[in-house]
Structures are given as C-alpha cells and as structure tokens.
PDB file of N, CA and C in Angstrom:
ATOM      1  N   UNK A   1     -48.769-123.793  80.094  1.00  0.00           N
ATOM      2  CA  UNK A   1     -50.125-123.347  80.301  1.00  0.00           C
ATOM      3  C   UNK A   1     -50.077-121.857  80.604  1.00  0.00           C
ATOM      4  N   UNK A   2     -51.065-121.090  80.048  1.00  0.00           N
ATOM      5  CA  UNK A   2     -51.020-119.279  80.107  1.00  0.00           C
ATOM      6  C   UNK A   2     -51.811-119.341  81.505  1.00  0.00           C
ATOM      7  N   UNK A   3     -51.092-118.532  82.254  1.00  0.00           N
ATOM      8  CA  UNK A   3     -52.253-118.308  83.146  1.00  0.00           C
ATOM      9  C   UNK A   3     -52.455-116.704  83.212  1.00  0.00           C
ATOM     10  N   UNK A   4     -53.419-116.143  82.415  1.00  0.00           N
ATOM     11  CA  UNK A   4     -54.157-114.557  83.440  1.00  0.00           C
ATOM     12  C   UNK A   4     -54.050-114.210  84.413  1.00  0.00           C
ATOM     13  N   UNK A   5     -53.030-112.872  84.241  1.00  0.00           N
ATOM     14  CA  UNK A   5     -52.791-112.072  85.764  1.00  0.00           C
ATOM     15  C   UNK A   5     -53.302-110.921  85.822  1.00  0.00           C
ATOM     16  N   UNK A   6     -54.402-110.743  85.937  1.00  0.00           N
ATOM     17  CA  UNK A   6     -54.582-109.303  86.811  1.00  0.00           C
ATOM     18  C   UNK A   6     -54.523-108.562  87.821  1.00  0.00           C
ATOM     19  N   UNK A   7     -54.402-107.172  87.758  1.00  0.00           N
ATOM     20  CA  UNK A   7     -54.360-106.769  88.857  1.00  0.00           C
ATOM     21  C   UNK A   7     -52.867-106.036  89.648  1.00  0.00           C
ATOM     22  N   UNK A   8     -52.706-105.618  90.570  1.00  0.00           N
ATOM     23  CA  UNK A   8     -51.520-104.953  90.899  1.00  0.00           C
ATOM     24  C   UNK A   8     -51.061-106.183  92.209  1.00  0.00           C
ATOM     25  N   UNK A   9     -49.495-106.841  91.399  1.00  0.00           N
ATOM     26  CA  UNK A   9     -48.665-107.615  92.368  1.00  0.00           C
ATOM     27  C   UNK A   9     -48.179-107.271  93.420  1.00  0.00           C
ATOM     28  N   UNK A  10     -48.033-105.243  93.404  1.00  0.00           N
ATOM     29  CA  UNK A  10     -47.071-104.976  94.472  1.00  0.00           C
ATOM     30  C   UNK A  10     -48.263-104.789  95.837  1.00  0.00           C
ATOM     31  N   UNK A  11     -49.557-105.070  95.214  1.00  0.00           N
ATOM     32  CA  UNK A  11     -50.795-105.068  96.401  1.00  0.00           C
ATOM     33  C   UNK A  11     -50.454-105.895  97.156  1.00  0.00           C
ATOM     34  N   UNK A  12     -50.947-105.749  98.700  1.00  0.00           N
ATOM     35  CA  UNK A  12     -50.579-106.782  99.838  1.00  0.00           C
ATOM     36  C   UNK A  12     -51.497-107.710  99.698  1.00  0.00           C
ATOM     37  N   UNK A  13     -52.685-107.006  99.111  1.00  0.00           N
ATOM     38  CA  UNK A  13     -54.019-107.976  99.307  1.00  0.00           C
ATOM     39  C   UNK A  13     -53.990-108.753  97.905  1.00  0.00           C
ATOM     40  N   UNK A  14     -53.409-108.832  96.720  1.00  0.00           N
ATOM     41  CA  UNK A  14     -52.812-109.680  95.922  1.00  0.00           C
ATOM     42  C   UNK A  14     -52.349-111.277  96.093  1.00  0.00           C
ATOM     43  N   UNK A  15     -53.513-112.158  94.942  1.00  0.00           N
ATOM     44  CA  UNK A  15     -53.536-113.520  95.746  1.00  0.00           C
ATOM     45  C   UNK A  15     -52.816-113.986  94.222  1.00  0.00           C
ATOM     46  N   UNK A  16     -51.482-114.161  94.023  1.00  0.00           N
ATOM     47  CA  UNK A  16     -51.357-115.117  93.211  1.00  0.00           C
ATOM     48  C   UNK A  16     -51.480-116.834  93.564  1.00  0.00           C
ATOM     49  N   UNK A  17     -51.611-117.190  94.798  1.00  0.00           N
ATOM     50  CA  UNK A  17     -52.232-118.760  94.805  1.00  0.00           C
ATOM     51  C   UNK A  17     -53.672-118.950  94.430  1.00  0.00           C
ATOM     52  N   UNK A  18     -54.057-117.976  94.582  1.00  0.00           N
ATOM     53  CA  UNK A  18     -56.094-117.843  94.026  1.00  0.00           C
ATOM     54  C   UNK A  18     -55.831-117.935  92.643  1.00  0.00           C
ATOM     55  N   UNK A  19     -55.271-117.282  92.057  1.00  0.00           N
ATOM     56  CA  UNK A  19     -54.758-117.490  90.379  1.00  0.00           C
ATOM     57  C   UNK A  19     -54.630-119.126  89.790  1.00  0.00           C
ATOM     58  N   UNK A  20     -53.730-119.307  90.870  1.00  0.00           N
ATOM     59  CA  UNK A  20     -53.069-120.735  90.701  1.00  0.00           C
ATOM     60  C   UNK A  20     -54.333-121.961  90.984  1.00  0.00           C
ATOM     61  N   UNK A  21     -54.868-121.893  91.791  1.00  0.00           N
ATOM     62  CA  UNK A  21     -56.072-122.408  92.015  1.00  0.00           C
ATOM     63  C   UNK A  21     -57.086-122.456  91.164  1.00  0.00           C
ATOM     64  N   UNK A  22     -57.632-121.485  90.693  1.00  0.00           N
ATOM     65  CA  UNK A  22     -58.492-120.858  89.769  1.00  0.00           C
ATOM     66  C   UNK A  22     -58.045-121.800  88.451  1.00  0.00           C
ATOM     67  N   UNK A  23     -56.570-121.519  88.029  1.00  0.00           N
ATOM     68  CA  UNK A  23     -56.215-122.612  86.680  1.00  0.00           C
ATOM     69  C   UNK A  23     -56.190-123.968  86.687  1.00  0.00           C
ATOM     70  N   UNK A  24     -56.128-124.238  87.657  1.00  0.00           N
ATOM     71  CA  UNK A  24     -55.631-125.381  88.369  1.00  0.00           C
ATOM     72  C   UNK A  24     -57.748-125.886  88.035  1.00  0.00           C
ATOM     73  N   UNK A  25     -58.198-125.698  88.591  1.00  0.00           N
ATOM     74  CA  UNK A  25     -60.151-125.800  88.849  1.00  0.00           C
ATOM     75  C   UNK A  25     -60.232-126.074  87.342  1.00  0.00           C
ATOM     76  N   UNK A  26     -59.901-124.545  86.996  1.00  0.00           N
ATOM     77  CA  UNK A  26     -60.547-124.822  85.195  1.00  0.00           C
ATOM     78  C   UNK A  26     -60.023-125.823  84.403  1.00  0.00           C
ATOM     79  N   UNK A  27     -58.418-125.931  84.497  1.00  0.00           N
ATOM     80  CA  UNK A  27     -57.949-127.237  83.750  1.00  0.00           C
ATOM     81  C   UNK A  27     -58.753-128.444  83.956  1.00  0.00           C
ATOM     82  N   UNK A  28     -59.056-129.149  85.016  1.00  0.00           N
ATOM     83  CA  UNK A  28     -59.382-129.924  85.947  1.00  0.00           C
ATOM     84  C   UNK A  28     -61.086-130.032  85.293  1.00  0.00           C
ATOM     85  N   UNK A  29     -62.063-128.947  85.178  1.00  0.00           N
ATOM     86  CA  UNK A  29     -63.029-129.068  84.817  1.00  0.00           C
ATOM     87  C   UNK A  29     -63.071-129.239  83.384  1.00  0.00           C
ATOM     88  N   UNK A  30     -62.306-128.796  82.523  1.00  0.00           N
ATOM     89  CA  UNK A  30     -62.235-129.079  81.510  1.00  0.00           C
ATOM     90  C   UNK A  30     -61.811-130.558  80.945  1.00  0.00           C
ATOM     91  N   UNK A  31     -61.102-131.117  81.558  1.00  0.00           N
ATOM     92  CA  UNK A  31     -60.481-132.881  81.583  1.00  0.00           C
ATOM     93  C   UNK A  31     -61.642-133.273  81.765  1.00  0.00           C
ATOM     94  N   UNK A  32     -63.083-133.433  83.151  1.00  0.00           N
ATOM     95  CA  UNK A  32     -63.974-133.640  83.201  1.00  0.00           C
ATOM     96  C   UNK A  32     -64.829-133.470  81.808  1.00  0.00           C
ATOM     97  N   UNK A  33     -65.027-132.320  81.701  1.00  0.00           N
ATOM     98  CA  UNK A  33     -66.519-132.305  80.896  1.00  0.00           C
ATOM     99  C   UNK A  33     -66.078-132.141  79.565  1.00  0.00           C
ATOM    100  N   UNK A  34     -64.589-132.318  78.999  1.00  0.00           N
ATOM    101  CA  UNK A  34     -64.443-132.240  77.580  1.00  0.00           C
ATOM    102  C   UNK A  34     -63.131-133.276  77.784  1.00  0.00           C
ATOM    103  N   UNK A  35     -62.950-134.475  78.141  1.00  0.00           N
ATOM    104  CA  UNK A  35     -62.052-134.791  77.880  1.00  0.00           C
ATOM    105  C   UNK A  35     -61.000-135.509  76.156  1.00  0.00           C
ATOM    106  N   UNK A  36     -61.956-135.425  75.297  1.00  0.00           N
ATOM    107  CA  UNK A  36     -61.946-135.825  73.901  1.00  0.00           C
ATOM    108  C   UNK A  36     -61.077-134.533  73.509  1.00  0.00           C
ATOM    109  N   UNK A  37     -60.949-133.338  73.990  1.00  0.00           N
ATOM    110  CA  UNK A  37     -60.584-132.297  73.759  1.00  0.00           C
ATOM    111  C   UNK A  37     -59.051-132.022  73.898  1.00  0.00           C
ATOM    112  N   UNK A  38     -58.712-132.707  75.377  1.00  0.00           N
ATOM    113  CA  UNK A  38     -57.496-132.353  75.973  1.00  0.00           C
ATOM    114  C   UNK A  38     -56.636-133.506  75.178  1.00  0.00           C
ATOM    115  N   UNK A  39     -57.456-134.749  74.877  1.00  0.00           N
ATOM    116  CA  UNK A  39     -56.783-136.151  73.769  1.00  0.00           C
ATOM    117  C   UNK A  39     -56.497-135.700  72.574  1.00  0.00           C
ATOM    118  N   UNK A  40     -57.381-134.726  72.016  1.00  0.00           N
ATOM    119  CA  UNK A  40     -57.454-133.715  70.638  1.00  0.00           C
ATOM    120  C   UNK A  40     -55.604-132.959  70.668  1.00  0.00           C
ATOM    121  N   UNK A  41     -55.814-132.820  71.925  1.00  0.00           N
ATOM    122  CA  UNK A  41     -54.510-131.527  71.781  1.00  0.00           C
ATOM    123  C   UNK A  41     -53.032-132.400  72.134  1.00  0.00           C
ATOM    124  N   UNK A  42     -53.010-133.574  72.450  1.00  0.00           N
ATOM    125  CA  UNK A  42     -51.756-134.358  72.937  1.00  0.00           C
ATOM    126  C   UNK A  42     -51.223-134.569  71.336  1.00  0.00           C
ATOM    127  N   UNK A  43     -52.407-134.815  70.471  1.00  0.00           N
ATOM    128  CA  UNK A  43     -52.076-135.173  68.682  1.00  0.00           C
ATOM    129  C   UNK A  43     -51.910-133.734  67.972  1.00  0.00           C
ATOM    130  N   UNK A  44     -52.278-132.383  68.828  1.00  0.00           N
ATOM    131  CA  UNK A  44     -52.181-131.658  67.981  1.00  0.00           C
ATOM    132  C   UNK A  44     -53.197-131.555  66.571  1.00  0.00           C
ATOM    133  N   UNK A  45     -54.222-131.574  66.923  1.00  0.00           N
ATOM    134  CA  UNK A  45     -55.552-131.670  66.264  1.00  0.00           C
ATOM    135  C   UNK A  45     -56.655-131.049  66.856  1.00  0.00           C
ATOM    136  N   UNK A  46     -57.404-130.810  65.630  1.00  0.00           N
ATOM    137  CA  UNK A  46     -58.495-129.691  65.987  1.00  0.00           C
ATOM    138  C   UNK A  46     -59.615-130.597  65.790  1.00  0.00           C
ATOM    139  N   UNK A  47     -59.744-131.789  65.642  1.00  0.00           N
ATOM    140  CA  UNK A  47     -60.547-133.017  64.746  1.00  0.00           C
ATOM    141  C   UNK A  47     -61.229-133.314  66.302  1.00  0.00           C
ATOM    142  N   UNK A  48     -62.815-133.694  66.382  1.00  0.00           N
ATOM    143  CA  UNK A  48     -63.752-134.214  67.754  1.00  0.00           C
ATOM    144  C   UNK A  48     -62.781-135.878  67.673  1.00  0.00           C
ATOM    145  N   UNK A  49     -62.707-135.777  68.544  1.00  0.00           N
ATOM    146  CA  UNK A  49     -61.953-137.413  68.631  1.00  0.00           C
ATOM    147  C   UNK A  49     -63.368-138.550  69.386  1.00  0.00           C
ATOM    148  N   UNK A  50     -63.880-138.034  70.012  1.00  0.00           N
ATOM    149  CA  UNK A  50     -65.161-138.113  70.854  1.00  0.00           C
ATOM    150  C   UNK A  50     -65.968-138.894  69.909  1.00  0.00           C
ATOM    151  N   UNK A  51     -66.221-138.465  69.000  1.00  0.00           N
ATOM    152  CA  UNK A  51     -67.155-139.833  67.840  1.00  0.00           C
ATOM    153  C   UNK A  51     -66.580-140.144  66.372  1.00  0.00           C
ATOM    154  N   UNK A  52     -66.227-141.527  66.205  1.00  0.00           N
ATOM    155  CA  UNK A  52     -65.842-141.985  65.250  1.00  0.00           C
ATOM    156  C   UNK A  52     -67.196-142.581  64.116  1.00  0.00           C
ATOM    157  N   UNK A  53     -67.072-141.914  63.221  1.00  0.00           N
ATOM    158  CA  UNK A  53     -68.375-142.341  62.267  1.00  0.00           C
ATOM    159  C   UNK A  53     -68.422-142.862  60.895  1.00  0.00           C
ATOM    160  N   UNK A  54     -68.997-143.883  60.797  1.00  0.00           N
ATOM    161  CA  UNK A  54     -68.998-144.371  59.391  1.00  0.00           C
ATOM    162  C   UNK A  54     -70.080-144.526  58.997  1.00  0.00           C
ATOM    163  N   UNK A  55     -69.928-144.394  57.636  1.00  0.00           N
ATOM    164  CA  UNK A  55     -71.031-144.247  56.337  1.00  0.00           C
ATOM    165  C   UNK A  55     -71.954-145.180  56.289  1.00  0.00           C
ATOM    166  N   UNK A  56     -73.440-144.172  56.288  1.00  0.00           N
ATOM    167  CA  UNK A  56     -74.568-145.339  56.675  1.00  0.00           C
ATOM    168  C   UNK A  56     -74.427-146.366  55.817  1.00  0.00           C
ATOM    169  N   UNK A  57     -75.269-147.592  57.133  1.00  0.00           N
ATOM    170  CA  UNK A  57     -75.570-149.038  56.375  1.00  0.00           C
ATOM    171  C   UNK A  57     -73.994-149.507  56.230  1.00  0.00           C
ATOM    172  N   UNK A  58     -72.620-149.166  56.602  1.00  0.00           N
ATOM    173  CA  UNK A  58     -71.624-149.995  56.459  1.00  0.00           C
ATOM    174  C   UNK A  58     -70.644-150.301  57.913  1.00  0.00           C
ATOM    175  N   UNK A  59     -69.844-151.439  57.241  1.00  0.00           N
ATOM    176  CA  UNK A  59     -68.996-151.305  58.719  1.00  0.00           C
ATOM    177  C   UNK A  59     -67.538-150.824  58.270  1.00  0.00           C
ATOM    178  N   UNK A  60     -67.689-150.568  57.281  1.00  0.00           N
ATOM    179  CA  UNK A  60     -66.152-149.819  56.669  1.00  0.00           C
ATOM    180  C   UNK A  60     -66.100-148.349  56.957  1.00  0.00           C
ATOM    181  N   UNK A  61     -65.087-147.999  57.662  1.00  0.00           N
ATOM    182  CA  UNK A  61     -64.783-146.498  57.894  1.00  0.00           C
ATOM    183  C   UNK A  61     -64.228-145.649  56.813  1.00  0.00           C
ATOM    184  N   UNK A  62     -64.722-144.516  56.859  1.00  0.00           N
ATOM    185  CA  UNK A  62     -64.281-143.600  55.748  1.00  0.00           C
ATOM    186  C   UNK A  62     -62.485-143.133  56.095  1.00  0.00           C
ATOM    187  N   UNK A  63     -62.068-142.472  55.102  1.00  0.00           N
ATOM    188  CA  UNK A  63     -60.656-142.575  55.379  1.00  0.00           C
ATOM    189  C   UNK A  63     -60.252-141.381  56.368  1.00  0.00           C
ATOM    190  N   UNK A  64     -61.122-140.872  56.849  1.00  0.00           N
ATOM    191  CA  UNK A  64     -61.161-139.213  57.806  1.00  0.00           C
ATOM    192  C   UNK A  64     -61.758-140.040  59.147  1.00  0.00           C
ATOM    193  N   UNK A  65     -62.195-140.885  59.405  1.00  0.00           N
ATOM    194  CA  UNK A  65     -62.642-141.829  60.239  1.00  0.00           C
ATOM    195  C   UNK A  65     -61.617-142.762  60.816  1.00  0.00           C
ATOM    196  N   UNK A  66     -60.515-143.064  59.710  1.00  0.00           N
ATOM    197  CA  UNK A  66     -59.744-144.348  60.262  1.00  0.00           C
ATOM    198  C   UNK A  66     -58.474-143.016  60.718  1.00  0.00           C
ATOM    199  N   UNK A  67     -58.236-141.863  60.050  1.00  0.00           N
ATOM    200  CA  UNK A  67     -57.088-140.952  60.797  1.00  0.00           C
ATOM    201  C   UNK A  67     -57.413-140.493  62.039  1.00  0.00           C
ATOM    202  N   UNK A  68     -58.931-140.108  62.009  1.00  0.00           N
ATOM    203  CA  UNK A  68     -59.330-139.726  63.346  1.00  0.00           C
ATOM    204  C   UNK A  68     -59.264-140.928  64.568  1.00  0.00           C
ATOM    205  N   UNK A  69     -59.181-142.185  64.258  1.00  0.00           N
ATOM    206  CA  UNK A  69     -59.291-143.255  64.965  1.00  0.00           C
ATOM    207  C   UNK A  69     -57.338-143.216  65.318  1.00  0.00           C
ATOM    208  N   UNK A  70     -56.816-143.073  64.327  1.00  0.00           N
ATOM    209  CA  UNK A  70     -55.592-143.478  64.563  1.00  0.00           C
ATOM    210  C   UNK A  70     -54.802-142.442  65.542  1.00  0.00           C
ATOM    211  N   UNK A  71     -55.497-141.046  65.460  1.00  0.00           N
ATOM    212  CA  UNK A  71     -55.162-140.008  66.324  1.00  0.00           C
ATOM    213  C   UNK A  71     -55.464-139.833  67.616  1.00  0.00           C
ATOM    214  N   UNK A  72     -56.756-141.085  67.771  1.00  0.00           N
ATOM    215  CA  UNK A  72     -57.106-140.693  69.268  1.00  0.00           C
ATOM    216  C   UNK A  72     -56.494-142.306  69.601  1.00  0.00           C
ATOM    217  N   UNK A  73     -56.125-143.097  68.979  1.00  0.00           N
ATOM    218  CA  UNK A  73     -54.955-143.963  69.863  1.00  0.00           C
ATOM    219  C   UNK A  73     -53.237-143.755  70.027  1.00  0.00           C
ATOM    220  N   UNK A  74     -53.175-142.909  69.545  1.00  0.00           N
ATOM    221  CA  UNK A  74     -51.507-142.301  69.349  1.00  0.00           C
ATOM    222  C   UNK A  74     -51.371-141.256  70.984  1.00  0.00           C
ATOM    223  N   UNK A  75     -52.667-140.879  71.227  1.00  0.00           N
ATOM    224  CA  UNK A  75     -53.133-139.781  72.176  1.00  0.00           C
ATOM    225  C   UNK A  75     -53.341-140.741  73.452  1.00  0.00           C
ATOM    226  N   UNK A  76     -54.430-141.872  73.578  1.00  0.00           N
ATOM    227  CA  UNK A  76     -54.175-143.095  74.110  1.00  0.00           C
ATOM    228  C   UNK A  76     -53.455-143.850  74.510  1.00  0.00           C
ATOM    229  N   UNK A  77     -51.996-143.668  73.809  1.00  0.00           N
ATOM    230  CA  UNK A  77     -51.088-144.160  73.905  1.00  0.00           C
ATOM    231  C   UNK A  77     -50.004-143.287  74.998  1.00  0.00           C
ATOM    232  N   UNK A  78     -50.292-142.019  74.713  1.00  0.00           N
ATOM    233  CA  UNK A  78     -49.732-141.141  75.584  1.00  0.00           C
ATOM    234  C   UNK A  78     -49.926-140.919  76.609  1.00  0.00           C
ATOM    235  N   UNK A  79     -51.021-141.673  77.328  1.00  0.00           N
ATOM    236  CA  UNK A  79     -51.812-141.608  78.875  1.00  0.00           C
ATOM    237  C   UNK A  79     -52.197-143.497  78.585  1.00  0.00           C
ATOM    238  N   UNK A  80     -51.070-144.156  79.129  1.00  0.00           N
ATOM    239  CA  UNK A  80     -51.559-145.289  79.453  1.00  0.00           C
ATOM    240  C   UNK A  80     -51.978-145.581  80.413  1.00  0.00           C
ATOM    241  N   UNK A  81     -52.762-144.959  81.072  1.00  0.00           N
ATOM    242  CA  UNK A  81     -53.585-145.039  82.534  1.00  0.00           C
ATOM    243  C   UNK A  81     -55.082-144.554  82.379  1.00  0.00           C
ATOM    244  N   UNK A  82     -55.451-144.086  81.088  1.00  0.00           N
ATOM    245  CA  UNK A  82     -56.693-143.870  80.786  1.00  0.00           C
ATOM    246  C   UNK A  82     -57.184-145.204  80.330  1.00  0.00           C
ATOM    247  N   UNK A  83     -58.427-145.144  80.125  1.00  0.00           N
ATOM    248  CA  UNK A  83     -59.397-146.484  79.516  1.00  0.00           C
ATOM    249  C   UNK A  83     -59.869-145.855  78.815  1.00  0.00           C
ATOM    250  N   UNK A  84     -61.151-146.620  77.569  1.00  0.00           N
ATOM    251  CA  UNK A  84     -61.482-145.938  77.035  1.00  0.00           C
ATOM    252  C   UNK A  84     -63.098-146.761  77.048  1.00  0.00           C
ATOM    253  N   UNK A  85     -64.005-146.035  76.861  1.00  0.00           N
ATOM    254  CA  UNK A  85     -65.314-147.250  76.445  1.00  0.00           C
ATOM    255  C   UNK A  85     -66.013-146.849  75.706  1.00  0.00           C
ATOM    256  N   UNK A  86     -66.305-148.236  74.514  1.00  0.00           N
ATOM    257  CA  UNK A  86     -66.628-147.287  73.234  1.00  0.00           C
ATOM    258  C   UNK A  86     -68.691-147.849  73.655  1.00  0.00           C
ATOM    259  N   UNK A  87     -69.341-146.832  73.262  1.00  0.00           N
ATOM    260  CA  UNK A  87     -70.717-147.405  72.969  1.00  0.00           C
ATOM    261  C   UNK A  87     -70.929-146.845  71.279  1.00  0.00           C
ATOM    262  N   UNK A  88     -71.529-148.425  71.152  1.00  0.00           N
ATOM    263  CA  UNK A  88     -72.136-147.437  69.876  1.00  0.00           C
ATOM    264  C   UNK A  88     -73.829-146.929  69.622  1.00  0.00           C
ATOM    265  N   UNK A  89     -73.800-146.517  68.361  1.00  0.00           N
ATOM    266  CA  UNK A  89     -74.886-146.458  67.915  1.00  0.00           C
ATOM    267  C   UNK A  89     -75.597-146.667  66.805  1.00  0.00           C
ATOM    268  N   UNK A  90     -76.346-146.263  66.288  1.00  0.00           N
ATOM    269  CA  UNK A  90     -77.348-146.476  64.830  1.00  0.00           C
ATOM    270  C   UNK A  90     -78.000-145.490  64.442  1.00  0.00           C
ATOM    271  N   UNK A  91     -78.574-145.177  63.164  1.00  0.00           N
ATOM    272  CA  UNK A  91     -79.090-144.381  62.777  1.00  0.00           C
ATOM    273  C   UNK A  91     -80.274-145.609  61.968  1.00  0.00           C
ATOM    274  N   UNK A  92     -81.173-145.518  62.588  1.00  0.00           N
ATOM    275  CA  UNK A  92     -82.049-146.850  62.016  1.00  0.00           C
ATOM    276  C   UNK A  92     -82.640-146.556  60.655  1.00  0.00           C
ATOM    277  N   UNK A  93     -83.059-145.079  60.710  1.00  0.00           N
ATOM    278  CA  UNK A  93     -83.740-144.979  59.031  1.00  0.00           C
ATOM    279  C   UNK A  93     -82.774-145.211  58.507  1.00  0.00           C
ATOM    280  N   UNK A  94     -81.467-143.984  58.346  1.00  0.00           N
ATOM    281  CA  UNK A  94     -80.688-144.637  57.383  1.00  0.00           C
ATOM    282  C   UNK A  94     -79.654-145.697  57.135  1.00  0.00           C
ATOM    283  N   UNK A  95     -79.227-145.975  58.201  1.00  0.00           N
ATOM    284  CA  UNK A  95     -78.429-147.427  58.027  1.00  0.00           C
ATOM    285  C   UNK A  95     -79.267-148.215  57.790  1.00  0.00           C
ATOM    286  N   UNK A  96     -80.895-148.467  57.570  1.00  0.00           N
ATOM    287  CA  UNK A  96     -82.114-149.939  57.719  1.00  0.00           C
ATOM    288  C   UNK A  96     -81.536-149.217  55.745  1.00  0.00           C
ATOM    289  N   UNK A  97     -81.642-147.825  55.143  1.00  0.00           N
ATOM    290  CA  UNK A  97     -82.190-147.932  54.100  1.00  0.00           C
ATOM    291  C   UNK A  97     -81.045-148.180  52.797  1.00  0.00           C
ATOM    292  N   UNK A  98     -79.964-148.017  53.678  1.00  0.00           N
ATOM    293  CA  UNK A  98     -78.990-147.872  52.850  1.00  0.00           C
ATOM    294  C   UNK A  98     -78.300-149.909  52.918  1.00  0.00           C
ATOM    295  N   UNK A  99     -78.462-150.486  53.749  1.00  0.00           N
ATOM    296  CA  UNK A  99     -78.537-151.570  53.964  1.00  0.00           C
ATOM    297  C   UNK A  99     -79.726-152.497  53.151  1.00  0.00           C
ATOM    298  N   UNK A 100     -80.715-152.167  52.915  1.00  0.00           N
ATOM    299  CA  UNK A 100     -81.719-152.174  52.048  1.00  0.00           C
ATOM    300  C   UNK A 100     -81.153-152.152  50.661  1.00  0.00           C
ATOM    301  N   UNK A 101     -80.480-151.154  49.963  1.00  0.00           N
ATOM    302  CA  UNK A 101     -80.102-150.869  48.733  1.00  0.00           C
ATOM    303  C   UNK A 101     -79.026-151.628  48.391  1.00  0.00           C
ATOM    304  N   UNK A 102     -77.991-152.004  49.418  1.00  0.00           N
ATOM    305  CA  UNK A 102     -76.862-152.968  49.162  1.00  0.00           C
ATOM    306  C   UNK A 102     -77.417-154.341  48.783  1.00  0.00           C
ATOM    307  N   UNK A 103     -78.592-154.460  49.747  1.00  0.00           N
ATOM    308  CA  UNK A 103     -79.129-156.446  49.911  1.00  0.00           C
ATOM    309  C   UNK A 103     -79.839-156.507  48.113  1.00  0.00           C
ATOM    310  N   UNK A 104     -80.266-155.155  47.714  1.00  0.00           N
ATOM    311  CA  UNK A 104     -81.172-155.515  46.269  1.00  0.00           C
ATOM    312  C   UNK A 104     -79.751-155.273  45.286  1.00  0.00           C
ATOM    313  N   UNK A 105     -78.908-154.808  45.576  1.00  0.00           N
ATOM    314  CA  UNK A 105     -77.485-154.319  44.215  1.00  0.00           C
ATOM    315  C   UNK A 105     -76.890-155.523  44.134  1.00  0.00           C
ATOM    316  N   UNK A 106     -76.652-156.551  45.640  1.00  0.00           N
ATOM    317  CA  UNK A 106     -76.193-157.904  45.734  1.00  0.00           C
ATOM    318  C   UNK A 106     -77.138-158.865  45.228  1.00  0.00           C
ATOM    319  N   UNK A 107     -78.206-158.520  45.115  1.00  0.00           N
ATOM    320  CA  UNK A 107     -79.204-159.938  44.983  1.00  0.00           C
ATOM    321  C   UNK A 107     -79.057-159.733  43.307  1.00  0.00           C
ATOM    322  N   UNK A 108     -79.150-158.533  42.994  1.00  0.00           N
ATOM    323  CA  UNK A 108     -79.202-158.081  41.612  1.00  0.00           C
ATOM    324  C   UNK A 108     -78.191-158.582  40.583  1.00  0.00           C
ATOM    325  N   UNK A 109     -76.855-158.154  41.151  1.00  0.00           N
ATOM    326  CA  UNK A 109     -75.549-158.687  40.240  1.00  0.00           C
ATOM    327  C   UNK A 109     -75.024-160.180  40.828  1.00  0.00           C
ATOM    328  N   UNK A 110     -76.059-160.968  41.553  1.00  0.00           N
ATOM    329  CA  UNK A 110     -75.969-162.430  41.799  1.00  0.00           C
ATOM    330  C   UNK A 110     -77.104-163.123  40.450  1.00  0.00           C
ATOM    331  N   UNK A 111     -77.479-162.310  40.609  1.00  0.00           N
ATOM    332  CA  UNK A 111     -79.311-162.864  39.440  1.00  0.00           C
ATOM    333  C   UNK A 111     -78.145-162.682  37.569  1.00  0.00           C
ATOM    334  N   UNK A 112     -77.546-162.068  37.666  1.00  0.00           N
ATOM    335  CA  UNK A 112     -77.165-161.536  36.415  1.00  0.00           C
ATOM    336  C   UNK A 112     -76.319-162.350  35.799  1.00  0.00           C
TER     337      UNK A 112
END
C-alpha cells in the first residue's frame, strides 16, 4: 500500500503515526462504502463485480456476466469470512416485453 508523505521528517512537530492513521481511516472507508472494489482488485480486475446482469426477459447470463460472476467468487474465495447477499431485481418494461416476444416466437414455431 503507497502511503503519501509530506512534509519535513527531520521536523519535531512531524506526525508520521497521523499518516499511518489517516491510511489506515481511508483504507477502512473504502472496504465500507466500495467494497465490490477492493473484491475487484484481489482478481486483478477493473470489471464492477457489485452487479451481475443478464439479458432482458432471460435467465441465461451473457458470457461477460458468467466471467464477471466467476471473478467475484475466486475473490470470495480469498476472504472466506465474508458473506455475500445477493438481491435481485427487474426491469419490468423490458424483461415483461422481451418475455412477451419469446411466449409469441414459442407459440409460433409450436403452431408450425
């Protein structure tokens, strides 16, 4: 970890434990409020690990979806003392419309 030193060491009034502290805070806040980030960097990836997404109206993941999945359990794997909890979500227009177009392409090449 880099830590930023400014300032003159041979000063009496020179706090390198305030330094240490200071990195110590920011690391620490950063685990907090970005932790998808610090999981990002155990894989060596620049990829949001934070949301896994697949193509409206399906439950099949795209293939940038199943690496990104496989990267944030390899990372997971590296902190077996973390949990993880997934919520999901929806996109109702377009997963209702694209779900829509599958039910008439299936009803269609069943009729045929």
């Amino acid at each position: 970890m880099a830590i930023p030193v400014t300032g003159d060491v041979n000063n009496p009034g020179f706090d390198f434990g305030g330094v240490i502290t200071d990195a110590i805070i920011n690391l620490l806040t950063k685990a907090i409020t970005a932790p998808f980030s610090l999981l990002a960097n155990l894989v060596s990836t620049e990829e949001d690990l934070q949301r896994i997404s697949f193509p409206a109206g399906s439950a099949e993941l795209a293939e940038r979806s199943k690496e990104s999945l496989t990267e944030l359990a390899t990372a997971l794997s590296q902190r077996p003392n973390l949990s993880l909890t997934i919520n999901g979500s929806i996109n109702a227009s377009a997963d209702g419309e694209r779900m829509q177009r599958n039910t008439l392409k299936h009803c269609c090449l069943n009729a045929a």
